[in-house]
PDB file of N, CA and C in Angstrom:
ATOM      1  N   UNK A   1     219.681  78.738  17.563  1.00  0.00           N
ATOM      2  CA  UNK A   1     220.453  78.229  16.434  1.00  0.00           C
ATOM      3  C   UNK A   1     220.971  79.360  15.567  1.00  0.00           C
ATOM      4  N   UNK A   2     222.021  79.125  14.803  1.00  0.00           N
ATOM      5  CA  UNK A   2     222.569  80.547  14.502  1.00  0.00           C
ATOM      6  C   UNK A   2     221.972  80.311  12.777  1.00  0.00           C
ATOM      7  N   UNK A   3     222.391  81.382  12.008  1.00  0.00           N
ATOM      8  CA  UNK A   3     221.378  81.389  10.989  1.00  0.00           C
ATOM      9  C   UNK A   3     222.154  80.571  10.222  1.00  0.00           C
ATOM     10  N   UNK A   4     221.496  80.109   8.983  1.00  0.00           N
ATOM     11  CA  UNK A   4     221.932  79.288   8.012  1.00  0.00           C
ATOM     12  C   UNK A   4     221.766  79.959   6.718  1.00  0.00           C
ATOM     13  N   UNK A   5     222.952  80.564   5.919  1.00  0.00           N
ATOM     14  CA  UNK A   5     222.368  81.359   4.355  1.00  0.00           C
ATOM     15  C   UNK A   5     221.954  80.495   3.488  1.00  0.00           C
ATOM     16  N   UNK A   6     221.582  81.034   2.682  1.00  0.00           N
ATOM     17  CA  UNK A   6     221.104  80.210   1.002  1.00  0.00           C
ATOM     18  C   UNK A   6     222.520  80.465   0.434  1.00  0.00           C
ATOM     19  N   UNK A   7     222.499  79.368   0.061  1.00  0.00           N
ATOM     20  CA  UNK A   7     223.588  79.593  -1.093  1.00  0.00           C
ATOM     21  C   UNK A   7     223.668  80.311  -2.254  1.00  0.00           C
ATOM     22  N   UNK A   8     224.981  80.991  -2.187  1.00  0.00           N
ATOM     23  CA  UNK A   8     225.028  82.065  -3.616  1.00  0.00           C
ATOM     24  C   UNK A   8     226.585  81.766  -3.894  1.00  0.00           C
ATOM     25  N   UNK A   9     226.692  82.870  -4.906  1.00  0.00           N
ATOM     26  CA  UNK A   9     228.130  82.925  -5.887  1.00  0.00           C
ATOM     27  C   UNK A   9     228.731  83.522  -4.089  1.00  0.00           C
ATOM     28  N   UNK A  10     228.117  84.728  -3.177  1.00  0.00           N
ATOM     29  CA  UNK A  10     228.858  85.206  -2.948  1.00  0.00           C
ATOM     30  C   UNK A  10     229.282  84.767  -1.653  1.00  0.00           C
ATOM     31  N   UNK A  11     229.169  83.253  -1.481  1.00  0.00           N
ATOM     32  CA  UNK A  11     229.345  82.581  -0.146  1.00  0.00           C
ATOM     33  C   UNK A  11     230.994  82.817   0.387  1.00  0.00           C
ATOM     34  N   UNK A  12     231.604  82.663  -0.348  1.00  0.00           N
ATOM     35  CA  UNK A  12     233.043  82.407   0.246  1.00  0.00           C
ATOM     36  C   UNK A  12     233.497  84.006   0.748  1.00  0.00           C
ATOM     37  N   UNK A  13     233.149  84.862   0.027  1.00  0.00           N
ATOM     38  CA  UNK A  13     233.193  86.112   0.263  1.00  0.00           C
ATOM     39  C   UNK A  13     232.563  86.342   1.705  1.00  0.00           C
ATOM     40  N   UNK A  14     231.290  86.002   2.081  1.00  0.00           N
ATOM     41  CA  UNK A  14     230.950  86.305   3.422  1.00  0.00           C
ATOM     42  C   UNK A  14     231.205  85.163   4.075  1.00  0.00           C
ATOM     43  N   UNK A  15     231.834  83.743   3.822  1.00  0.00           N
ATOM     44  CA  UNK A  15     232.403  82.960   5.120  1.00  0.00           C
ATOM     45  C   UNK A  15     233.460  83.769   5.277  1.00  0.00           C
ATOM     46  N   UNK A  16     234.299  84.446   4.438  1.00  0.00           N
ATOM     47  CA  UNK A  16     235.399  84.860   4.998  1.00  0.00           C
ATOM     48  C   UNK A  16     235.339  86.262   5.864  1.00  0.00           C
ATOM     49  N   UNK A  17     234.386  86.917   5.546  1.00  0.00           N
ATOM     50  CA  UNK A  17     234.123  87.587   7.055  1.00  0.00           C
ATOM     51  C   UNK A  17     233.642  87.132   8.148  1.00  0.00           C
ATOM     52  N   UNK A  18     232.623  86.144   8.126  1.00  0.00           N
ATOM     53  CA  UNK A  18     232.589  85.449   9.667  1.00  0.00           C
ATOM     54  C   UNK A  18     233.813  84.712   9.959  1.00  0.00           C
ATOM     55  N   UNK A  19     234.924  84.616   9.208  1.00  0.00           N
ATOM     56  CA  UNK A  19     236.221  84.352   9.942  1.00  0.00           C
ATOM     57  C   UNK A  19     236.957  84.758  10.690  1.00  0.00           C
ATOM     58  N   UNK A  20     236.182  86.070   9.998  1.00  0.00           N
ATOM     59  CA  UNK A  20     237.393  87.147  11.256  1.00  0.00           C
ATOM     60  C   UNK A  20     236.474  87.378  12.700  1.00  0.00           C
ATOM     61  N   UNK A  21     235.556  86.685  13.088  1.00  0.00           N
ATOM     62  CA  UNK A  21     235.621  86.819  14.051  1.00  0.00           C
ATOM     63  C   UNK A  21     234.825  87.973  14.815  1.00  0.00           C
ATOM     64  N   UNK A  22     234.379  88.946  14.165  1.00  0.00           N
ATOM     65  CA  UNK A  22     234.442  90.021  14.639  1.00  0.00           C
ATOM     66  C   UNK A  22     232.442  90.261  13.992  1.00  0.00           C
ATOM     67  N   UNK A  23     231.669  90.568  15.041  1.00  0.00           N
ATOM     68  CA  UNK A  23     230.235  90.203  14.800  1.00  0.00           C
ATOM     69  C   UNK A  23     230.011  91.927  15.589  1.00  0.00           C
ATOM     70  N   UNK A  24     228.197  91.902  15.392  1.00  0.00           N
ATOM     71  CA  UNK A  24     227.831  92.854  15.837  1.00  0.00           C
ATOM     72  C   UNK A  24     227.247  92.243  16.914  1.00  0.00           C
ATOM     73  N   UNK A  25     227.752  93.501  18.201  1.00  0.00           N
ATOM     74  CA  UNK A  25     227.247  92.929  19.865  1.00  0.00           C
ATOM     75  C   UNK A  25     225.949  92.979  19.795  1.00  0.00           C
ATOM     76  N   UNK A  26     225.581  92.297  21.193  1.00  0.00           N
ATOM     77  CA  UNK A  26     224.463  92.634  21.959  1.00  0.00           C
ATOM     78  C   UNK A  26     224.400  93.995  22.534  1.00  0.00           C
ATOM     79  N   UNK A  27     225.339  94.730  23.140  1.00  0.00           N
ATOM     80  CA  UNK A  27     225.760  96.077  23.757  1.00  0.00           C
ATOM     81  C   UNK A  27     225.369  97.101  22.828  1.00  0.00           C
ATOM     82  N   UNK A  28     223.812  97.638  22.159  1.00  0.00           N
ATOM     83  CA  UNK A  28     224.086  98.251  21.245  1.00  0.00           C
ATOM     84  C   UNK A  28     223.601  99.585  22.164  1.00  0.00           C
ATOM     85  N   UNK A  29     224.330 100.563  21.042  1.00  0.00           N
ATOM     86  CA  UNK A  29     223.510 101.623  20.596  1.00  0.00           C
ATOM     87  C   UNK A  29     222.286 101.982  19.764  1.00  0.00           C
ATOM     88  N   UNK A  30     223.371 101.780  18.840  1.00  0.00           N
ATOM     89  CA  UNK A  30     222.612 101.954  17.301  1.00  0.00           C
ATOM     90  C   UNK A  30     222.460 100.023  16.499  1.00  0.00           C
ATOM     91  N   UNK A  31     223.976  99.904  16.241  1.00  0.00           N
ATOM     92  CA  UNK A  31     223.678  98.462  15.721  1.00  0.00           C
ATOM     93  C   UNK A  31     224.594  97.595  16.110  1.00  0.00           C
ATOM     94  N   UNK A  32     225.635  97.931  17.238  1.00  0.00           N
ATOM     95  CA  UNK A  32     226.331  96.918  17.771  1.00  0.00           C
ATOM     96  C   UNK A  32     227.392  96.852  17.103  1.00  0.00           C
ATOM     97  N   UNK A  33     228.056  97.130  16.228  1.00  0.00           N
ATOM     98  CA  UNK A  33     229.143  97.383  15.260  1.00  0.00           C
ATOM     99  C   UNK A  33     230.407  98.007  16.939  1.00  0.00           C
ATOM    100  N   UNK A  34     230.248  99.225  17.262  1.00  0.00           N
ATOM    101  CA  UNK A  34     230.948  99.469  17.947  1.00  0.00           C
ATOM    102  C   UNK A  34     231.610  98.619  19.184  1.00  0.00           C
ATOM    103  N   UNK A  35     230.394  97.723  19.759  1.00  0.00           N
ATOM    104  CA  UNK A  35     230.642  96.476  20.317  1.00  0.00           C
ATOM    105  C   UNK A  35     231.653  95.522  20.192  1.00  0.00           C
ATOM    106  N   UNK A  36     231.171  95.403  18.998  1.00  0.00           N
ATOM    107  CA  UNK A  36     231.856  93.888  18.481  1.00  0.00           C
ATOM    108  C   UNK A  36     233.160  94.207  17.883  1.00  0.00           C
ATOM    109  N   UNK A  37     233.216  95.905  17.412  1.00  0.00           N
ATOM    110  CA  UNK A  37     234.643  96.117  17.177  1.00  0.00           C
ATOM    111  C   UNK A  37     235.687  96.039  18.470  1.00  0.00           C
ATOM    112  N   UNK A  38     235.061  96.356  19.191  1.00  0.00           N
ATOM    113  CA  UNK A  38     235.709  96.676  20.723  1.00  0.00           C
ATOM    114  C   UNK A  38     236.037  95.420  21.414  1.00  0.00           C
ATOM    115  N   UNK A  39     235.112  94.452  21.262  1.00  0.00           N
ATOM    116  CA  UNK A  39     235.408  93.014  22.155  1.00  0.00           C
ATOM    117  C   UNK A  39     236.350  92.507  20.955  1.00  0.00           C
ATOM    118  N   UNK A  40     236.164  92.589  19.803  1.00  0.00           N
ATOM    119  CA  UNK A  40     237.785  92.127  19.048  1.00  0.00           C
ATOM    120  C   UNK A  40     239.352  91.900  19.456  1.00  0.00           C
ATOM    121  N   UNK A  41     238.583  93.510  19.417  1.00  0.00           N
ATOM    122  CA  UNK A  41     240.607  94.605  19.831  1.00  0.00           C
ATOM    123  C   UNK A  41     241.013  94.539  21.335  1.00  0.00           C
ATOM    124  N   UNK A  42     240.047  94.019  22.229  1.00  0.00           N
ATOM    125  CA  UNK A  42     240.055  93.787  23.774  1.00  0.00           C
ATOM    126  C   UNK A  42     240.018  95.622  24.400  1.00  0.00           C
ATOM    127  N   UNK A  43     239.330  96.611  23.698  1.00  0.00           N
ATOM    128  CA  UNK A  43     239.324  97.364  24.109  1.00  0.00           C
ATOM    129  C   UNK A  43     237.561  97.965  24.640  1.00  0.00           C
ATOM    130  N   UNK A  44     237.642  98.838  25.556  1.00  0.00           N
ATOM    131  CA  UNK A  44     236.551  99.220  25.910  1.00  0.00           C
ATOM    132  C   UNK A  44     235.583 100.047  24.676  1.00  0.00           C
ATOM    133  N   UNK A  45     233.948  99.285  24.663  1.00  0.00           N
ATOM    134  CA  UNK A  45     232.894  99.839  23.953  1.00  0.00           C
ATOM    135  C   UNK A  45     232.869 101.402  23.871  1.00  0.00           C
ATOM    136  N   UNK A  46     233.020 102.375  24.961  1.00  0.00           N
ATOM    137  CA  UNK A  46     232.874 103.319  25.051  1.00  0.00           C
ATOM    138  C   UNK A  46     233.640 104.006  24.517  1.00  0.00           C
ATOM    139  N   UNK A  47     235.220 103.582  24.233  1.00  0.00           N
ATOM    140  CA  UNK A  47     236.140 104.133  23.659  1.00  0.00           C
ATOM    141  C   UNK A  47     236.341 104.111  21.859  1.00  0.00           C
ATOM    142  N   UNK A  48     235.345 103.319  21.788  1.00  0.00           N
ATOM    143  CA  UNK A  48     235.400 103.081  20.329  1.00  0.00           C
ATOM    144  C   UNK A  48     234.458 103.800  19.876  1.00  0.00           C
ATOM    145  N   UNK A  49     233.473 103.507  20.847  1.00  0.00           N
ATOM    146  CA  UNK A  49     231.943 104.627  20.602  1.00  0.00           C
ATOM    147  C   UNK A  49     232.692 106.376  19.755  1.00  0.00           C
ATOM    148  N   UNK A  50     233.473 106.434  21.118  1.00  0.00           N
ATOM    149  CA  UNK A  50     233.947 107.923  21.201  1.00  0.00           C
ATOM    150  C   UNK A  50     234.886 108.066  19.651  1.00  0.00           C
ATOM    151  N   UNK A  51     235.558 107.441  19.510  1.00  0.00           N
ATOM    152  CA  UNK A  51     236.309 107.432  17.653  1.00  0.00           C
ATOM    153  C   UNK A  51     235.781 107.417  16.731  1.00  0.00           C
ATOM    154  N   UNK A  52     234.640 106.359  16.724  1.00  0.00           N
ATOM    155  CA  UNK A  52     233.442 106.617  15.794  1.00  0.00           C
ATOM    156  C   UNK A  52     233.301 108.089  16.012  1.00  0.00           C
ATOM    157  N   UNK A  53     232.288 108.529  16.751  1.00  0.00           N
ATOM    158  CA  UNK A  53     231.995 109.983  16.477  1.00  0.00           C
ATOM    159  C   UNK A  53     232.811 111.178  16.541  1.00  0.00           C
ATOM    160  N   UNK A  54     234.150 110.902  16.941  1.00  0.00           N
ATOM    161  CA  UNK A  54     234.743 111.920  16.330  1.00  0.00           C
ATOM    162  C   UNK A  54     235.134 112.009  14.998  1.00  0.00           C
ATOM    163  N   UNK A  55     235.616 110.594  14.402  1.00  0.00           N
ATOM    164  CA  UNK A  55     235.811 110.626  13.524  1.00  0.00           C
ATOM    165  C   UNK A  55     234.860 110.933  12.209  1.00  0.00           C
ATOM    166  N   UNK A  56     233.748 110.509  13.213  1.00  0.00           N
ATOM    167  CA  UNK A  56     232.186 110.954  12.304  1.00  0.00           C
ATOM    168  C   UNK A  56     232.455 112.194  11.797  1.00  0.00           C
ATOM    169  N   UNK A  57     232.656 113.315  12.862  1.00  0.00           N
ATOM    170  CA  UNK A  57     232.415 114.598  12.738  1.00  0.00           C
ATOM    171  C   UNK A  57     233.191 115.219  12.709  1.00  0.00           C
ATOM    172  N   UNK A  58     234.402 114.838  12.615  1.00  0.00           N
ATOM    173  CA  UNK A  58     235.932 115.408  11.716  1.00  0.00           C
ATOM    174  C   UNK A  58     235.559 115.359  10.332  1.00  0.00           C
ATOM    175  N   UNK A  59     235.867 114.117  10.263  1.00  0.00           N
ATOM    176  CA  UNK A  59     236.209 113.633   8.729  1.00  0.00           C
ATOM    177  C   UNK A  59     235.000 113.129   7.893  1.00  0.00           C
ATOM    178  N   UNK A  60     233.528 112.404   8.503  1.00  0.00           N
ATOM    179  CA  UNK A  60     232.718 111.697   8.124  1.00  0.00           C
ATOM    180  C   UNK A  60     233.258 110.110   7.960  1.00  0.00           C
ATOM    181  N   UNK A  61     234.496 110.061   8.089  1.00  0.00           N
ATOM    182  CA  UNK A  61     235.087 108.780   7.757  1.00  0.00           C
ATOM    183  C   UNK A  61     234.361 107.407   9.168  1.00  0.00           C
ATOM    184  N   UNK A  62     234.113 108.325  10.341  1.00  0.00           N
ATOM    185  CA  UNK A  62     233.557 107.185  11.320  1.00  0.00           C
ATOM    186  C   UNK A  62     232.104 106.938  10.619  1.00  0.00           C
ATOM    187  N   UNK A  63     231.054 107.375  10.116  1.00  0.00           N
ATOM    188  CA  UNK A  63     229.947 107.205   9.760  1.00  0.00           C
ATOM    189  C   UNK A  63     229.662 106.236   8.753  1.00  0.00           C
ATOM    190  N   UNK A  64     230.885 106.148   7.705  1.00  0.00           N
ATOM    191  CA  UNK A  64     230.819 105.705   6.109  1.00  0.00           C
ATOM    192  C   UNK A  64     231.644 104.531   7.066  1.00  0.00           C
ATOM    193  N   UNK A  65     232.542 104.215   7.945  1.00  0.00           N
ATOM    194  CA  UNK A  65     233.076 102.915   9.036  1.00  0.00           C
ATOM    195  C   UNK A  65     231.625 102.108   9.106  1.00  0.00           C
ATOM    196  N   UNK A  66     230.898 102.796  10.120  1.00  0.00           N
ATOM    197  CA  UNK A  66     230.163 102.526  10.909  1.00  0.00           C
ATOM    198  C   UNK A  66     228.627 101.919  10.005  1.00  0.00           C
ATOM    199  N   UNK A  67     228.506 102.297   8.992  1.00  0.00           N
ATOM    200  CA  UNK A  67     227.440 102.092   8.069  1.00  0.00           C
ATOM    201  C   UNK A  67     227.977 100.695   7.075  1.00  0.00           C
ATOM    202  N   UNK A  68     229.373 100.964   6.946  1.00  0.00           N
ATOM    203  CA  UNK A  68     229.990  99.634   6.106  1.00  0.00           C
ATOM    204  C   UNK A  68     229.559  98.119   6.912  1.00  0.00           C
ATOM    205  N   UNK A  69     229.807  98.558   8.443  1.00  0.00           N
ATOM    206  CA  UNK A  69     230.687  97.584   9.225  1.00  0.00           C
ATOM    207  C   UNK A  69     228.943  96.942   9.978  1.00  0.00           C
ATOM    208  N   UNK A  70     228.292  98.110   9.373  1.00  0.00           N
ATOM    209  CA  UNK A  70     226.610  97.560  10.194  1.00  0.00           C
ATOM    210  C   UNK A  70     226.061  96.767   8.661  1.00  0.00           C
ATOM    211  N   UNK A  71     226.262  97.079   6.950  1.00  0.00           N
ATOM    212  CA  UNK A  71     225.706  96.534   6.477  1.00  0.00           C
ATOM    213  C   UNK A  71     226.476  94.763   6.129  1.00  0.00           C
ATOM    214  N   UNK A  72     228.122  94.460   6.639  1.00  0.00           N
ATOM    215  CA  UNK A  72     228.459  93.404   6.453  1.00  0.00           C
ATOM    216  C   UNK A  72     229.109  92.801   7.677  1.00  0.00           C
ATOM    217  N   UNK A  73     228.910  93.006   8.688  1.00  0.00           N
ATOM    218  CA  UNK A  73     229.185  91.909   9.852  1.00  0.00           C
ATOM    219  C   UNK A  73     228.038  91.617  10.057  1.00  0.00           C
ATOM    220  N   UNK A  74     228.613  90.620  10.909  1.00  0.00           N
ATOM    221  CA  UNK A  74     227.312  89.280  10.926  1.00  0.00           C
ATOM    222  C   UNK A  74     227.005  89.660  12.547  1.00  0.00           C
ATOM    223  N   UNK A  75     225.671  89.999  12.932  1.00  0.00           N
ATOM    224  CA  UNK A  75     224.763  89.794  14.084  1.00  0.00           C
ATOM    225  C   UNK A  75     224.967  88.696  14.826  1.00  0.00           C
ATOM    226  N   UNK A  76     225.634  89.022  16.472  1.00  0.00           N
ATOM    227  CA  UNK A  76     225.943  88.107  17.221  1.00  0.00           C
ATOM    228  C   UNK A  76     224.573  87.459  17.556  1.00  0.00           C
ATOM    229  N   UNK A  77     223.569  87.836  17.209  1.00  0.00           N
ATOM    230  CA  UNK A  77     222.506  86.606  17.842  1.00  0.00           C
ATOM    231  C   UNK A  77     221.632  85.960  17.135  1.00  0.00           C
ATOM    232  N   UNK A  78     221.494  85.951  15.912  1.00  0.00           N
ATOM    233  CA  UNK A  78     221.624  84.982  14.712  1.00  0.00           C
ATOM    234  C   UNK A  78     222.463  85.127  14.055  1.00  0.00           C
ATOM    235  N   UNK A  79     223.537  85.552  13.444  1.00  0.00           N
ATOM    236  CA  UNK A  79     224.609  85.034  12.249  1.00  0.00           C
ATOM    237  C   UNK A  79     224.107  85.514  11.236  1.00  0.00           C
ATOM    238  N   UNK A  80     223.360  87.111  10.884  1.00  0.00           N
ATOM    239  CA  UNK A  80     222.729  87.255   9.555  1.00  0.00           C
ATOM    240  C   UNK A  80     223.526  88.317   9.362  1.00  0.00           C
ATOM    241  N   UNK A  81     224.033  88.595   8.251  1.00  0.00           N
ATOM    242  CA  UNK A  81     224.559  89.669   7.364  1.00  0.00           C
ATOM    243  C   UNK A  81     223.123  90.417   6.643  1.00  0.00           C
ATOM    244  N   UNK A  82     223.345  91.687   6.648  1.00  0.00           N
ATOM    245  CA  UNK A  82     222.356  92.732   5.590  1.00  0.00           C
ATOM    246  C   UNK A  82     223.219  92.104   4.224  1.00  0.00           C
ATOM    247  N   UNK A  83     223.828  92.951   4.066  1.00  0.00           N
ATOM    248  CA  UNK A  83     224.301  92.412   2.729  1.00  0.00           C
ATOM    249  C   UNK A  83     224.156  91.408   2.160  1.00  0.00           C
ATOM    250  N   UNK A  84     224.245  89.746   2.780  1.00  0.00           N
ATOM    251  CA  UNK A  84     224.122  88.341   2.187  1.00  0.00           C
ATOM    252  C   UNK A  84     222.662  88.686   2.034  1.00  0.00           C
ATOM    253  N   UNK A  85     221.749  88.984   2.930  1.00  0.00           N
ATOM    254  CA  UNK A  85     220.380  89.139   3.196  1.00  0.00           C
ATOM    255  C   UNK A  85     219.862  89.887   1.333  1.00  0.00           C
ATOM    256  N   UNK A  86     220.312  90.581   1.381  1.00  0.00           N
ATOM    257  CA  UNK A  86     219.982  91.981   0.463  1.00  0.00           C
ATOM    258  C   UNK A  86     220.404  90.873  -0.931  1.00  0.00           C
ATOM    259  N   UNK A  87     221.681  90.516  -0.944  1.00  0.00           N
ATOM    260  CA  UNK A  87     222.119  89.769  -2.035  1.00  0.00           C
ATOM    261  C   UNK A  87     221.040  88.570  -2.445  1.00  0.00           C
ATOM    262  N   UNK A  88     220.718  87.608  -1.241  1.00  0.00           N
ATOM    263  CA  UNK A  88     220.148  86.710  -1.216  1.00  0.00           C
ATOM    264  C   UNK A  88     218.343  87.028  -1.496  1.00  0.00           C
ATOM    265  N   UNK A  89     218.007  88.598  -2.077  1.00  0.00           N
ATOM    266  CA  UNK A  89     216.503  89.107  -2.597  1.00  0.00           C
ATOM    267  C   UNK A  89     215.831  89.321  -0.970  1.00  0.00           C
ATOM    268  N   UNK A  90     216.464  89.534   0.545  1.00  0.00           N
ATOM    269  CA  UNK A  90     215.894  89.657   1.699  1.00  0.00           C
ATOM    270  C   UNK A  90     216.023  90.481   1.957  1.00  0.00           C
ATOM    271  N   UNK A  91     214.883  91.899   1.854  1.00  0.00           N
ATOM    272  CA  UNK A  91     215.032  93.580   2.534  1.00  0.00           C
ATOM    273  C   UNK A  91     214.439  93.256   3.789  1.00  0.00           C
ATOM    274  N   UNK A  92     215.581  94.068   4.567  1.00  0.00           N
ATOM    275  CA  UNK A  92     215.589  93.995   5.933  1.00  0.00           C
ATOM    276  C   UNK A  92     215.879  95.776   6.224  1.00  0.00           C
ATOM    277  N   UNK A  93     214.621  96.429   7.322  1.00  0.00           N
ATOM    278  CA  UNK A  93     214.424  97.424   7.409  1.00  0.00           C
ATOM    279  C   UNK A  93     215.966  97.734   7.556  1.00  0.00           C
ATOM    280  N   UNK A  94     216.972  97.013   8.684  1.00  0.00           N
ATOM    281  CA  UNK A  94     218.085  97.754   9.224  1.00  0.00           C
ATOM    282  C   UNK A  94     218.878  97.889   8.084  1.00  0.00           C
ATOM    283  N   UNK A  95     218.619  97.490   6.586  1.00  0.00           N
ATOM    284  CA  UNK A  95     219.288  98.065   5.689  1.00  0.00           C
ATOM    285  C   UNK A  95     219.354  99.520   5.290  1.00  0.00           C
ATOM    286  N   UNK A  96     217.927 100.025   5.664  1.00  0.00           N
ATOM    287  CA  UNK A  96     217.611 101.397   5.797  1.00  0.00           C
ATOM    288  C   UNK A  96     218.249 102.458   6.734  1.00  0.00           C
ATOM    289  N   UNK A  97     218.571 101.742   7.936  1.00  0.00           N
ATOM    290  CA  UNK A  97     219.473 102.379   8.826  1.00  0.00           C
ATOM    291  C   UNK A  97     220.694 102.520   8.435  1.00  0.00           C
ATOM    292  N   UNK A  98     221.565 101.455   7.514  1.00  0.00           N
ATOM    293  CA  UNK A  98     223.055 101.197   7.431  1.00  0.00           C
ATOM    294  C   UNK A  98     223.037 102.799   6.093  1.00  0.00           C
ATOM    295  N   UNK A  99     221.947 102.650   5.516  1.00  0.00           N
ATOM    296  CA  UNK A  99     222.115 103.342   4.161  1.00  0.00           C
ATOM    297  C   UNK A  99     221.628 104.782   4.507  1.00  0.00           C
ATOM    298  N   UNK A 100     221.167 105.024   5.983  1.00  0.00           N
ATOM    299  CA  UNK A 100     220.984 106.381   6.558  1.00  0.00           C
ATOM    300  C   UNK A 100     222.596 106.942   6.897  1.00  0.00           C
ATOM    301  N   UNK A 101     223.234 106.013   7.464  1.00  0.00           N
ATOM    302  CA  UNK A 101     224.645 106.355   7.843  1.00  0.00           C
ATOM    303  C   UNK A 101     225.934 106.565   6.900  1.00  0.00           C
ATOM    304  N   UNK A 102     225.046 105.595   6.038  1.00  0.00           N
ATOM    305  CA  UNK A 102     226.565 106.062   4.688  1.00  0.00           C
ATOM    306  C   UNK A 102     225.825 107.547   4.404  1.00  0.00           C
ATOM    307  N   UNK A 103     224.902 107.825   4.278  1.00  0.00           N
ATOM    308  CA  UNK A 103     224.367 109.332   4.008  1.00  0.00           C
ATOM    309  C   UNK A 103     225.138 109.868   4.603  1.00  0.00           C
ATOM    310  N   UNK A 104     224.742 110.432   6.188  1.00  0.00           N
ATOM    311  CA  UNK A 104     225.715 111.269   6.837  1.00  0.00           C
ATOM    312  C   UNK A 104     226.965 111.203   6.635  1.00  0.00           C
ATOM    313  N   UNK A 105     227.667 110.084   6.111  1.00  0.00           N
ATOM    314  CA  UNK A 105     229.329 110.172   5.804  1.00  0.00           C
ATOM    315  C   UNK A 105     229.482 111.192   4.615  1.00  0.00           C
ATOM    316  N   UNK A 106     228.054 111.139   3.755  1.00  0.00           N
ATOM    317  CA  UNK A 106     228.744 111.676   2.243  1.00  0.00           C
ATOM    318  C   UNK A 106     228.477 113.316   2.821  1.00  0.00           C
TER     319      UNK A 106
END
C-alpha cells in the first residue's frame, strides 16, 4: 500500500510534486533520485548518474541537485517524502544522508 501523509498546511505543495510524476527508483545507488530522474526523461540511469557527478565536481551544482531531489521526491516503494516526513515532526535517518550531500555542494 503506498503511504498515506498526515495532513498539514503543506499538503498541496507536496501533492503537487507527486504530480509530476517523477519518484525515487528502486535502481539505487545512493537514493534513487538518479533513477527516477532517468525513467522520467526516457533516458538511461547511467547517463544521468554520469551528469550528476560531473556536474558534482565541476560546479557542485549536481550534489546540491541530487540532495534537493533525495530530500523532496517521493520513494517509489512507499510514497514517503523526507521533507513531508521532517515537516510532519518524522526524523528519518536518510535525512542525514540528503543533508550530507547538500554539504558537499557547499
Amino acid at each position: 500500500p503506498m503511504y498515506q501523509p498526515q495532513p498539514n498546511r503543506g499538503n498541496r505543495f507536496f501533492a503537487w510534486i507527486r504530480s509530476s510524476r517523477i519518484t525515487r527508483g528502486r535502481n539505487r545507488w545512493i537514493a534513487g533520485v538518479c533513477d527516477g530522474v532517468a525513467r522520467r526523461l526516457g533516458w538511461n540511469a547511467t547517463l544521468v548518474r554520469a551528469l550528476v557527478i560531473l556536474t558534482s565536481l565541476l560546479f557542485g551544482a549536481g550534489a546540491a541537485f541530487y540532495a534537493l531531489a533525495w530530500f523532496l521526491l517521493p520513494d517509489e516503494m512507499d510514497g514517503r517524502i523526507l521533507c513531508e516526513e521532517l515537516v510532519n515532526g518524522h526524523w528519518d535517518w536518510n535525512c542525514a544522508g540528503a543533508l550530507v550531500c547538500a554539504a558537499v555542494a557547499l
